[in-house]
PDB file of N, CA and C in Angstrom:
ATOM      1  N   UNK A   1       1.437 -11.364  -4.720  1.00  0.00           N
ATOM      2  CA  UNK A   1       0.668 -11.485  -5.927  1.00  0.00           C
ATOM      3  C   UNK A   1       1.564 -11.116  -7.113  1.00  0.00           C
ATOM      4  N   UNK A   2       1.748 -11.602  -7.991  1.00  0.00           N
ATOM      5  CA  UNK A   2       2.453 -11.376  -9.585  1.00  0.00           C
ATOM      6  C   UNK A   2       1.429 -11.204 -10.227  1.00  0.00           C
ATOM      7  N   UNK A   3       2.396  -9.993 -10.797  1.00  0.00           N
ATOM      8  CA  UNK A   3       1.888  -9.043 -11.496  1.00  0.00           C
ATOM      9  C   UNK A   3       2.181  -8.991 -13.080  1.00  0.00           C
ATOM     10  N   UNK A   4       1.642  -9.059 -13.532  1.00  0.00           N
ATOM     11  CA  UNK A   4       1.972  -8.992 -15.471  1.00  0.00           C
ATOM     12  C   UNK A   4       1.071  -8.344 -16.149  1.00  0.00           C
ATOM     13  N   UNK A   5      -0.061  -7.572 -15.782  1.00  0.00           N
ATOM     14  CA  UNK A   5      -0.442  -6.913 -16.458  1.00  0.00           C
ATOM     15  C   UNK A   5      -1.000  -5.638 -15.813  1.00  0.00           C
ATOM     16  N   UNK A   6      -1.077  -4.522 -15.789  1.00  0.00           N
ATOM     17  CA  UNK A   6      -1.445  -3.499 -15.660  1.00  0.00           C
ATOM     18  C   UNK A   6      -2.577  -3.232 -14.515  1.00  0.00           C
ATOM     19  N   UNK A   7      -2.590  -2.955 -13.115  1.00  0.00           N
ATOM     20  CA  UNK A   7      -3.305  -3.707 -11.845  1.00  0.00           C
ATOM     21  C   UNK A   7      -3.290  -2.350 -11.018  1.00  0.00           C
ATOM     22  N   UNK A   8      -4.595  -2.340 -10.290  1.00  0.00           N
ATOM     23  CA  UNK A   8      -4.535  -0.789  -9.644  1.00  0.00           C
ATOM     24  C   UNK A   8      -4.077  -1.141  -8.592  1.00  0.00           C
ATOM     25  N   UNK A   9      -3.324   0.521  -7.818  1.00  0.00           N
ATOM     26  CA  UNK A   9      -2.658   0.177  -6.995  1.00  0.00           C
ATOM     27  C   UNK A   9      -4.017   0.287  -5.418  1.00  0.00           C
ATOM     28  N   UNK A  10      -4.972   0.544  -5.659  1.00  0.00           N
ATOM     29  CA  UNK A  10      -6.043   0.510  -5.106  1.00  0.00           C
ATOM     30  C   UNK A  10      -6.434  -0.724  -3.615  1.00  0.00           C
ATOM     31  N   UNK A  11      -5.778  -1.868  -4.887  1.00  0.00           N
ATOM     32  CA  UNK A  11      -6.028  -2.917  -3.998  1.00  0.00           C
ATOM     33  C   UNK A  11      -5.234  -3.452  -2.499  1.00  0.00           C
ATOM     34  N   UNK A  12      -4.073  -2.546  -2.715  1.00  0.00           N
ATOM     35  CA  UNK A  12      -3.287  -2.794  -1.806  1.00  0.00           C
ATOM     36  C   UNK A  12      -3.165  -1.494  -0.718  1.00  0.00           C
ATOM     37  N   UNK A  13      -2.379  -1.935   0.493  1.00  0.00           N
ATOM     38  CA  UNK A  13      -1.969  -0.882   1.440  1.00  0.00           C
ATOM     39  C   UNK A  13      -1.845   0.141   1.178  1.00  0.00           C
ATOM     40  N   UNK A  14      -2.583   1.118   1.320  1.00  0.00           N
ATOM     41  CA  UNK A  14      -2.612   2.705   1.289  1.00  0.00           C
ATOM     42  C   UNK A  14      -1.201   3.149   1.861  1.00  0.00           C
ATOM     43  N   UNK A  15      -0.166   2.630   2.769  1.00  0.00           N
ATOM     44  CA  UNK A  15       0.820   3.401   3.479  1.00  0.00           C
ATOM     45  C   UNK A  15       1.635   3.120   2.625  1.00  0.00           C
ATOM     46  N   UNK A  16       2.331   1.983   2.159  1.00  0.00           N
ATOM     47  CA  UNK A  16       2.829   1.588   1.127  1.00  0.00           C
ATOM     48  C   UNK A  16       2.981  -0.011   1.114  1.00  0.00           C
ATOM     49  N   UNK A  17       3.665   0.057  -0.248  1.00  0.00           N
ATOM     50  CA  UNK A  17       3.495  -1.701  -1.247  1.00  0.00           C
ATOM     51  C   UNK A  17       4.675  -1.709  -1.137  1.00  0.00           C
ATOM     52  N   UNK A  18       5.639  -3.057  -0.399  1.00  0.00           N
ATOM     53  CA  UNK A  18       6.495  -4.001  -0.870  1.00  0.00           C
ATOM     54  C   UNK A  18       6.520  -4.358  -2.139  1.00  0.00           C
ATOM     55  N   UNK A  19       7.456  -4.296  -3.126  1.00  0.00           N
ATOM     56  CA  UNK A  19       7.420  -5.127  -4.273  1.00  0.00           C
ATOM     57  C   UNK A  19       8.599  -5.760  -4.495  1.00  0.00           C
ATOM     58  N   UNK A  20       9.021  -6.924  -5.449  1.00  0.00           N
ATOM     59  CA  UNK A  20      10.285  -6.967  -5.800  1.00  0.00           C
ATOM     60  C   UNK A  20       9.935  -7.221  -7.768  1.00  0.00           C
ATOM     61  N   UNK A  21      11.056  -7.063  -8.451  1.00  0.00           N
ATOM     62  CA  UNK A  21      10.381  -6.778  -9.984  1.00  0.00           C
ATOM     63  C   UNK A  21      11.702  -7.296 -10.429  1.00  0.00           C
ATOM     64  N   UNK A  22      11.452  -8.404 -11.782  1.00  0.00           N
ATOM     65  CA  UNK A  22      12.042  -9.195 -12.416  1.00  0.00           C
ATOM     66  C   UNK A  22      12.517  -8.250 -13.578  1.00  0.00           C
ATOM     67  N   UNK A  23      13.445  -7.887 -14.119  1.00  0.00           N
ATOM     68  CA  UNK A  23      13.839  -6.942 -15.234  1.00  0.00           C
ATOM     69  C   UNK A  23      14.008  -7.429 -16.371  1.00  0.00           C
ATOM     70  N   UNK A  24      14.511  -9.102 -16.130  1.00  0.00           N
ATOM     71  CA  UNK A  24      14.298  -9.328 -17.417  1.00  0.00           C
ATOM     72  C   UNK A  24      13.197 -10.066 -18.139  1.00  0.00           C
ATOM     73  N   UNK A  25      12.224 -10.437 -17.047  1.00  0.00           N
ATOM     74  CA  UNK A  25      10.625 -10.846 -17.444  1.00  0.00           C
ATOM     75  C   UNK A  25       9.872  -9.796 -17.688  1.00  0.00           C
ATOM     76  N   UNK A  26      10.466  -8.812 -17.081  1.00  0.00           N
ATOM     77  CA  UNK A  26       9.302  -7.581 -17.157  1.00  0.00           C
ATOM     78  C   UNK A  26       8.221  -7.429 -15.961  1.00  0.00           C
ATOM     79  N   UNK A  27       7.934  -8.463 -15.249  1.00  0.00           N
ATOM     80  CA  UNK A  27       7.136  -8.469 -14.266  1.00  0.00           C
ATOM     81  C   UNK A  27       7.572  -8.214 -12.519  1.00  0.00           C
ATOM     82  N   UNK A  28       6.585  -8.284 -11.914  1.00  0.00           N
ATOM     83  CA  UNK A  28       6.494  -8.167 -10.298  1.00  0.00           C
ATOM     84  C   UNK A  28       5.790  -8.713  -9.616  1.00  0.00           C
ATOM     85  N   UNK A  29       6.033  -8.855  -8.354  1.00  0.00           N
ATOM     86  CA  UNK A  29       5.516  -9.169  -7.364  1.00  0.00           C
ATOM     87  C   UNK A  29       5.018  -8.079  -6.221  1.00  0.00           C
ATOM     88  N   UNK A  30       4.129  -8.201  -5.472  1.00  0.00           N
ATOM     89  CA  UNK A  30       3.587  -6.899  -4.909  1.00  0.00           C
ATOM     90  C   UNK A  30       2.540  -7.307  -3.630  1.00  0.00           C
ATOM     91  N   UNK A  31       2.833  -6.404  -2.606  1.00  0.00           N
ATOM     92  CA  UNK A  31       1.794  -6.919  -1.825  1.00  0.00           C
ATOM     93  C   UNK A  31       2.396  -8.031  -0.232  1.00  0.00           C
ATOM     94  N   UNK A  32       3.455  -8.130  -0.428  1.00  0.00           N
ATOM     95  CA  UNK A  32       3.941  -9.199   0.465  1.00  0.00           C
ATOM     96  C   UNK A  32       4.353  -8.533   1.749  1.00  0.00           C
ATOM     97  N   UNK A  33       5.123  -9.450   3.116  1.00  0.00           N
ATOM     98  CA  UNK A  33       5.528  -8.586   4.160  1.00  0.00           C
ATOM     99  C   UNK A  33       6.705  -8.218   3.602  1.00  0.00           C
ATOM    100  N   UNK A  34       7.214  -8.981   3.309  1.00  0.00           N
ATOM    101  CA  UNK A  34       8.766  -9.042   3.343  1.00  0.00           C
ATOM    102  C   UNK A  34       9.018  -8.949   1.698  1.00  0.00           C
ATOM    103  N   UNK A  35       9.959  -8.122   1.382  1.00  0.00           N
ATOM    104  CA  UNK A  35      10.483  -8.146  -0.337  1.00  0.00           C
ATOM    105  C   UNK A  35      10.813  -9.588  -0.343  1.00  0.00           C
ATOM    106  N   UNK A  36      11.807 -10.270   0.241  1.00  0.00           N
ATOM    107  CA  UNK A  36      12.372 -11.907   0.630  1.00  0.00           C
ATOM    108  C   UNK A  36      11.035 -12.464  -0.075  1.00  0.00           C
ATOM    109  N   UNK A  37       9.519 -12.433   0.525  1.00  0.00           N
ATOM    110  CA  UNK A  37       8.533 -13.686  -0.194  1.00  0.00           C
ATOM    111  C   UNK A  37       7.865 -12.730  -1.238  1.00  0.00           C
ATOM    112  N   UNK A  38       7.976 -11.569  -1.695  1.00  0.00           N
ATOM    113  CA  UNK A  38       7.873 -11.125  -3.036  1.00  0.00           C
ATOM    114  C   UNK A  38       8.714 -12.085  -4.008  1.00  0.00           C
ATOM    115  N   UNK A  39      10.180 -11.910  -3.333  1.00  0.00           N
ATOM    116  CA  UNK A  39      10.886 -12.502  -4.145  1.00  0.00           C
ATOM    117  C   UNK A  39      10.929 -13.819  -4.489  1.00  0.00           C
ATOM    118  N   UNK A  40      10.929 -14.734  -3.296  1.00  0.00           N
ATOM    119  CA  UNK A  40      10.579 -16.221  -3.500  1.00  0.00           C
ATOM    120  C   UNK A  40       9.223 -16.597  -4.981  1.00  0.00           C
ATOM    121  N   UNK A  41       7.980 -15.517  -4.340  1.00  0.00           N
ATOM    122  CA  UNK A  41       6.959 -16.167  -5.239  1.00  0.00           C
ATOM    123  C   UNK A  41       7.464 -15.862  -6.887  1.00  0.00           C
ATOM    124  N   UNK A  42       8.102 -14.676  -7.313  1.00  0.00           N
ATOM    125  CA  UNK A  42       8.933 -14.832  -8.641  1.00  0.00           C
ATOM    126  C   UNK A  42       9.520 -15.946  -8.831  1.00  0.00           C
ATOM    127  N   UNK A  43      10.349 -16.017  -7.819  1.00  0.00           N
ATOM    128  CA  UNK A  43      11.426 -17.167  -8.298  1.00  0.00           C
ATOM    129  C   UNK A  43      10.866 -18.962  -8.280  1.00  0.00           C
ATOM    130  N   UNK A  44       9.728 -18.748  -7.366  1.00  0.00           N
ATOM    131  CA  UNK A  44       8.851 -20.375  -7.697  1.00  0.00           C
ATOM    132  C   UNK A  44       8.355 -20.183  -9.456  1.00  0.00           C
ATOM    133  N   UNK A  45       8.073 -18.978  -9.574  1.00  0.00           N
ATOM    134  CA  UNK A  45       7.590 -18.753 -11.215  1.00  0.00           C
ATOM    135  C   UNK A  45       8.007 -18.701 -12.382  1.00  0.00           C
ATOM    136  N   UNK A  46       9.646 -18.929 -11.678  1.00  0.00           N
ATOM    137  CA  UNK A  46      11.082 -19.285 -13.326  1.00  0.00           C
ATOM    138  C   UNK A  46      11.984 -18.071 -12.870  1.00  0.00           C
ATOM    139  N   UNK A  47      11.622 -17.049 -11.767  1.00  0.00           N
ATOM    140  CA  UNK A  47      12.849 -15.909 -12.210  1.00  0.00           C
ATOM    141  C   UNK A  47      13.736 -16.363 -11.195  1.00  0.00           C
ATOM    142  N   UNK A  48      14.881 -15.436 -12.122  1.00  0.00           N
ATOM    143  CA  UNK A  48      16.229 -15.967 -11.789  1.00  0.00           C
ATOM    144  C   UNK A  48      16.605 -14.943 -10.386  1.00  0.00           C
ATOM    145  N   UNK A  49      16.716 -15.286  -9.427  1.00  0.00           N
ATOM    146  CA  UNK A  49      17.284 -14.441  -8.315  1.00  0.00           C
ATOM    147  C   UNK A  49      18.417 -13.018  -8.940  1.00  0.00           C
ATOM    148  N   UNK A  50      18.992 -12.773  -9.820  1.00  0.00           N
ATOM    149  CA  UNK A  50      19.845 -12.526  -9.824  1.00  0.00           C
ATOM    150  C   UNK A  50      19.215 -11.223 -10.613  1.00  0.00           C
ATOM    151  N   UNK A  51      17.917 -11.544 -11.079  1.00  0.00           N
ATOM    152  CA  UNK A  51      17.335 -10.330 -11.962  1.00  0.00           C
ATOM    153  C   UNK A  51      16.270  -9.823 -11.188  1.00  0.00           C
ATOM    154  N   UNK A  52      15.869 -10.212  -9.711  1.00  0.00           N
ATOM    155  CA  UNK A  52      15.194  -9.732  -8.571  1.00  0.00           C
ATOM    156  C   UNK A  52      15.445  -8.541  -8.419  1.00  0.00           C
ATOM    157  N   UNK A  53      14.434  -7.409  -8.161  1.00  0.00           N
ATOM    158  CA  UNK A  53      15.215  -6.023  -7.301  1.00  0.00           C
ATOM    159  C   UNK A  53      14.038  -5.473  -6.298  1.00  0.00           C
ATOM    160  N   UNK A  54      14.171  -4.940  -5.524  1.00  0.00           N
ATOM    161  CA  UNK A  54      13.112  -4.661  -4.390  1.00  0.00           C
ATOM    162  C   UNK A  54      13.032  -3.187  -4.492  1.00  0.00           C
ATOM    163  N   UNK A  55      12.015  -3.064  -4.225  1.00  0.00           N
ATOM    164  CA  UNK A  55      11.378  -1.304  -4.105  1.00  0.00           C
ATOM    165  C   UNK A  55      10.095  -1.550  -3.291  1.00  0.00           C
ATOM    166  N   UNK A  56       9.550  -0.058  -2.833  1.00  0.00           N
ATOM    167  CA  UNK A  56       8.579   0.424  -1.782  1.00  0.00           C
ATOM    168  C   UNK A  56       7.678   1.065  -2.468  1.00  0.00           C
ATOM    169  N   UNK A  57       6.644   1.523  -2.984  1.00  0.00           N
ATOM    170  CA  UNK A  57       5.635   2.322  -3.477  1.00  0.00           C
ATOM    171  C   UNK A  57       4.909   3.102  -2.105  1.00  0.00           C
ATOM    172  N   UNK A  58       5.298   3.997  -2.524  1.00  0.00           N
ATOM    173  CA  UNK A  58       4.160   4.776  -1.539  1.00  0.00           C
ATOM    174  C   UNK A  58       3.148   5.563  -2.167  1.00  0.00           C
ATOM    175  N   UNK A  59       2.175   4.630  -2.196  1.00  0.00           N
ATOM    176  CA  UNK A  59       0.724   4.778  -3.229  1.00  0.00           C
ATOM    177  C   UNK A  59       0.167   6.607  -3.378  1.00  0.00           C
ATOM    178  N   UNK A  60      -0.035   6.978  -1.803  1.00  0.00           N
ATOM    179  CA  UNK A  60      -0.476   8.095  -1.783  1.00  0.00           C
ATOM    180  C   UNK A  60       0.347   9.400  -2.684  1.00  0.00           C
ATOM    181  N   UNK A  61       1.624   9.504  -3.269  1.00  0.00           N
ATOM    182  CA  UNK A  61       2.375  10.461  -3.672  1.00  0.00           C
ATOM    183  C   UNK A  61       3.231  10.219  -5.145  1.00  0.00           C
ATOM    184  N   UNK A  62       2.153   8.081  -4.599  1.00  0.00           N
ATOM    185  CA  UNK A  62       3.313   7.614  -6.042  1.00  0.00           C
ATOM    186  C   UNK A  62       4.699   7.480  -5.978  1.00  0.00           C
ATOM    187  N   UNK A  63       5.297   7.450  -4.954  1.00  0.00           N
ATOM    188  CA  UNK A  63       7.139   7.824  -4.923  1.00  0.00           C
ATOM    189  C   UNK A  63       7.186   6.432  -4.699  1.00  0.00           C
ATOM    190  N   UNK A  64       8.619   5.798  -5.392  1.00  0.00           N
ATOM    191  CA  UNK A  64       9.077   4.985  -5.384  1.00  0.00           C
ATOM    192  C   UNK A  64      10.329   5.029  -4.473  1.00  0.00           C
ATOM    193  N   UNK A  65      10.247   3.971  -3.541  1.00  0.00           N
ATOM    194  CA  UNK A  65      11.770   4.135  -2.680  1.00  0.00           C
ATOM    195  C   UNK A  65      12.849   2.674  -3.247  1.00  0.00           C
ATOM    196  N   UNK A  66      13.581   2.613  -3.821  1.00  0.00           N
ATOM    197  CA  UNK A  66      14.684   1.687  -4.179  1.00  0.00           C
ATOM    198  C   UNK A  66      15.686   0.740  -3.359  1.00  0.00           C
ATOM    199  N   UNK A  67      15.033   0.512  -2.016  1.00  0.00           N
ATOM    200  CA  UNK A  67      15.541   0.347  -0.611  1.00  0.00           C
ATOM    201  C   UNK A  67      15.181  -0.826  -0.588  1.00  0.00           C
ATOM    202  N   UNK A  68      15.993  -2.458  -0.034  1.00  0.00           N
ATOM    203  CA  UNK A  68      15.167  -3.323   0.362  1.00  0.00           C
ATOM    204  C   UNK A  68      16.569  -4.384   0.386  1.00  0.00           C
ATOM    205  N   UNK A  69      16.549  -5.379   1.544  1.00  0.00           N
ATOM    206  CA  UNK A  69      17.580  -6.347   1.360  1.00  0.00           C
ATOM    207  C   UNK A  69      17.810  -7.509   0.358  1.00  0.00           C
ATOM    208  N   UNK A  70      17.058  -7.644  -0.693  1.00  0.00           N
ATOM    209  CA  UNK A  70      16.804  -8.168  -1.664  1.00  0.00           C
ATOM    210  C   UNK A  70      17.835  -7.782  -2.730  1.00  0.00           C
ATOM    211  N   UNK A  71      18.674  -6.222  -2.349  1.00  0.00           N
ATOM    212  CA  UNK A  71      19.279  -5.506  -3.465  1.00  0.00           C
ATOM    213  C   UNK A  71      20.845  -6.068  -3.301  1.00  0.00           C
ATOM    214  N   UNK A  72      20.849  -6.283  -1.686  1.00  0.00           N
ATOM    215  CA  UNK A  72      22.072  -6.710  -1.757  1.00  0.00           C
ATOM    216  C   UNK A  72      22.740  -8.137  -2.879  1.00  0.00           C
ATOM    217  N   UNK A  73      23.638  -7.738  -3.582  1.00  0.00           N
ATOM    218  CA  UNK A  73      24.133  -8.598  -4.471  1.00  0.00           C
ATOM    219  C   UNK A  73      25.483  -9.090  -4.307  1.00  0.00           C
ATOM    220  N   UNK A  74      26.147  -9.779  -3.824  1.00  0.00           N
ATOM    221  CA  UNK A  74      27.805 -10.061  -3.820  1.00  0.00           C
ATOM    222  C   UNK A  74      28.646  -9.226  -4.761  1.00  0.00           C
ATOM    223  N   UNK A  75      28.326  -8.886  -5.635  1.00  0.00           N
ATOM    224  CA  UNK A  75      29.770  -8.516  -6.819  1.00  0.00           C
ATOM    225  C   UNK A  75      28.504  -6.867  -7.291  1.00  0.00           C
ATOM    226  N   UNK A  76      27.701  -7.441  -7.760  1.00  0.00           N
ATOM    227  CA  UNK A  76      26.876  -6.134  -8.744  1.00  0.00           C
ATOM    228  C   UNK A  76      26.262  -5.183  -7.737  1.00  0.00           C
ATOM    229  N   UNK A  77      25.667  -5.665  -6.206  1.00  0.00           N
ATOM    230  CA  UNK A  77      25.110  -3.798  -5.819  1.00  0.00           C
ATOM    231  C   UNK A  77      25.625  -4.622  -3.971  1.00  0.00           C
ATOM    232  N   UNK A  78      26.317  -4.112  -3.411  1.00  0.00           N
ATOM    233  CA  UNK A  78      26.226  -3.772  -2.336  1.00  0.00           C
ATOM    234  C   UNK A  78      25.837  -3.511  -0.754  1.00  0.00           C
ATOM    235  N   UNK A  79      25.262  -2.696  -1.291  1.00  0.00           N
ATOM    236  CA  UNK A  79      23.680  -1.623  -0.615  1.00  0.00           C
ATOM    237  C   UNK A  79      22.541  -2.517  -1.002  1.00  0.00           C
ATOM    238  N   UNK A  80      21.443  -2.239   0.541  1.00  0.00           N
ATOM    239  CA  UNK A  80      19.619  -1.990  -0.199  1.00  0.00           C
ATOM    240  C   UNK A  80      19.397  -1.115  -0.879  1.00  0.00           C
ATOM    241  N   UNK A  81      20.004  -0.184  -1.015  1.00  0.00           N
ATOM    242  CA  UNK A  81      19.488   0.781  -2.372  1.00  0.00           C
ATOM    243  C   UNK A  81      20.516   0.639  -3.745  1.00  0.00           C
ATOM    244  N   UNK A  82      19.241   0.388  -4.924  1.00  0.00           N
ATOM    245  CA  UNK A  82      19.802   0.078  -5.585  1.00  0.00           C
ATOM    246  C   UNK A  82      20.941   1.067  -6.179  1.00  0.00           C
ATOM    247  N   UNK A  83      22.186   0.693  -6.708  1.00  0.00           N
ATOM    248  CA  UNK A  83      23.175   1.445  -6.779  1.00  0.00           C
ATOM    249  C   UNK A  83      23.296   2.003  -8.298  1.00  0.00           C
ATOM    250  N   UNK A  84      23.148   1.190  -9.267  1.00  0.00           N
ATOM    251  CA  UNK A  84      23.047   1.195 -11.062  1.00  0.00           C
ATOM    252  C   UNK A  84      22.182   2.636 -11.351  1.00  0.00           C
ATOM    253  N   UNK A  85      22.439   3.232 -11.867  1.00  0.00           N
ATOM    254  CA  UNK A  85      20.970   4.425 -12.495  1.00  0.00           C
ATOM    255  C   UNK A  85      20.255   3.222 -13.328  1.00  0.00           C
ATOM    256  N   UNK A  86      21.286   2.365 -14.103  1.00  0.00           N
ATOM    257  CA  UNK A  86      20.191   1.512 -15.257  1.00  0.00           C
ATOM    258  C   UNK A  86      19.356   0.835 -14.745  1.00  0.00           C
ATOM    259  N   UNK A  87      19.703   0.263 -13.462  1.00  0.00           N
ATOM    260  CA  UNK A  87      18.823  -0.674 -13.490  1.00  0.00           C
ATOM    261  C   UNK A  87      17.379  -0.168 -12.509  1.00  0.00           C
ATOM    262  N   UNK A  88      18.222   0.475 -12.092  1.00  0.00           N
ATOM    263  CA  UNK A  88      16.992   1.342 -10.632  1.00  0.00           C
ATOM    264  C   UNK A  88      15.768   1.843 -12.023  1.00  0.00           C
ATOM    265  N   UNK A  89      16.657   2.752 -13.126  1.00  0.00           N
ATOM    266  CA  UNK A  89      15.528   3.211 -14.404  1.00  0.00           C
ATOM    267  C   UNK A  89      14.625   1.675 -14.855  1.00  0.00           C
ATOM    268  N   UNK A  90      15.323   0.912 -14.975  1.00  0.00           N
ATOM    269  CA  UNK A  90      13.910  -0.743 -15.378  1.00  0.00           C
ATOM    270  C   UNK A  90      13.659  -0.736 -14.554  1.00  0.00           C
ATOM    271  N   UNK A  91      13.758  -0.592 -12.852  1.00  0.00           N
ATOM    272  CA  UNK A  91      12.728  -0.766 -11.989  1.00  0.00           C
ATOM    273  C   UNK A  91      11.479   0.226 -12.040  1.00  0.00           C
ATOM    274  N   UNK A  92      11.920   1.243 -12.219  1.00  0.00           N
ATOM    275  CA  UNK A  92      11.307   2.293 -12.086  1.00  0.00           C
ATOM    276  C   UNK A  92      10.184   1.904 -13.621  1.00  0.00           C
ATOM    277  N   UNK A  93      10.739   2.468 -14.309  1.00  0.00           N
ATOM    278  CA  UNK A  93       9.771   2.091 -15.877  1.00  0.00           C
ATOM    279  C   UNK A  93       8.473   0.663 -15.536  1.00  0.00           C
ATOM    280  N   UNK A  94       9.147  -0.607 -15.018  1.00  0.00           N
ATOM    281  CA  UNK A  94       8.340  -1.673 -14.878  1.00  0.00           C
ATOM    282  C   UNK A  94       7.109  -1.385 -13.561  1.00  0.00           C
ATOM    283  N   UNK A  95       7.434  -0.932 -12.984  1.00  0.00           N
ATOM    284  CA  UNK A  95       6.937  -0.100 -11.295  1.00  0.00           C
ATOM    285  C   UNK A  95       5.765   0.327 -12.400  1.00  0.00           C
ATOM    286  N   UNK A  96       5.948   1.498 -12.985  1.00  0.00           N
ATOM    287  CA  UNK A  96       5.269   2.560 -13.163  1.00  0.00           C
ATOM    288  C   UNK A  96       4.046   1.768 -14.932  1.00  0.00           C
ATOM    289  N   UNK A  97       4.531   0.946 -14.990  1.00  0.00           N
ATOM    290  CA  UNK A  97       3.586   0.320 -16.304  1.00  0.00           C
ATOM    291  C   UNK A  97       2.744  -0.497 -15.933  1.00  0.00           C
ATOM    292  N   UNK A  98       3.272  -1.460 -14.718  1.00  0.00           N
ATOM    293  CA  UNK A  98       2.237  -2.111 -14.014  1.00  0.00           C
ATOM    294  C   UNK A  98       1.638  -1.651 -12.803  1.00  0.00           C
ATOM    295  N   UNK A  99       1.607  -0.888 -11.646  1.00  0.00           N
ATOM    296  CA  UNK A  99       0.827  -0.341 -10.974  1.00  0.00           C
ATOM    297  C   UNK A  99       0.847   1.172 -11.240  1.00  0.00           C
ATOM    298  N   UNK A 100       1.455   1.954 -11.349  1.00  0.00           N
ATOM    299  CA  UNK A 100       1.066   3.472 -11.294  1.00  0.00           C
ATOM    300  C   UNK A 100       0.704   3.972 -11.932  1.00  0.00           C
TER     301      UNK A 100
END
C-alpha cells in the first residue's frame, strides 16, 4: 500500500511492517512480504529505484530497524543496513510523519 499521507500504523501487522520509502518523493510503501514488492509498487508509481530504501517498523515499541536487501546499492551502500547517517535520518523522519 503507498503511503502519502499520514496513516495509522493500526492497520497493519502488530509484529512488524515491511516498508520501503522514496526520499526524494517523500513517500512509502508499507505492508508487503517482501521490501522487493514494497519496492516494485513505488517504482510502478514513477520512483526511481535508486531513491528506494527499506526498513522494518516494529509497531509495538515504534523502533525502526534499517535492515533489508533493497539497501544493497553497487557504489552508494553495500550492506542491508543502511550505511549514510543522512539518509537512514530521511528514512527515519519520512517513517515517523507517515505512520508513527
Amino acid at each position: 500500500m503507498i503511503i502519502k499521507v499520514k496513516t495509522s500504523l493500526d492497520s497493519f501487522d502488530p509484529a512488524f511492517v515491511k516498508v520501503a520509502v522514496d526520499i526524494k518523493k517523500q513517500i512509502l510503501s508499507a505492508g508487503c512480504e517482501l521490501h522487493f514488492d514494497c519496492a516494485e509498487e513505488l517504482a510502478k508509481d514513477g520512483s526511481n529505484h535508486q531513491n528506494l530504501w527499506g526498513a522494518n517498523i516494529y509497531p509495538k515499541d515504534r523502533n525502526i530497524e534499517f535492515t533489508s536487501l533493497i539497501n544493497i546499492k553497487s557504489a552508494e551502500n553495500r550492506s542491508m543496513e543502511i550505511e549514510r547517517p543522512e539518509i537512514k535520518k530521511v528514512v527515519e523522519d519520512i517513517i515517523k510523519k507517515l505512520l508513527i
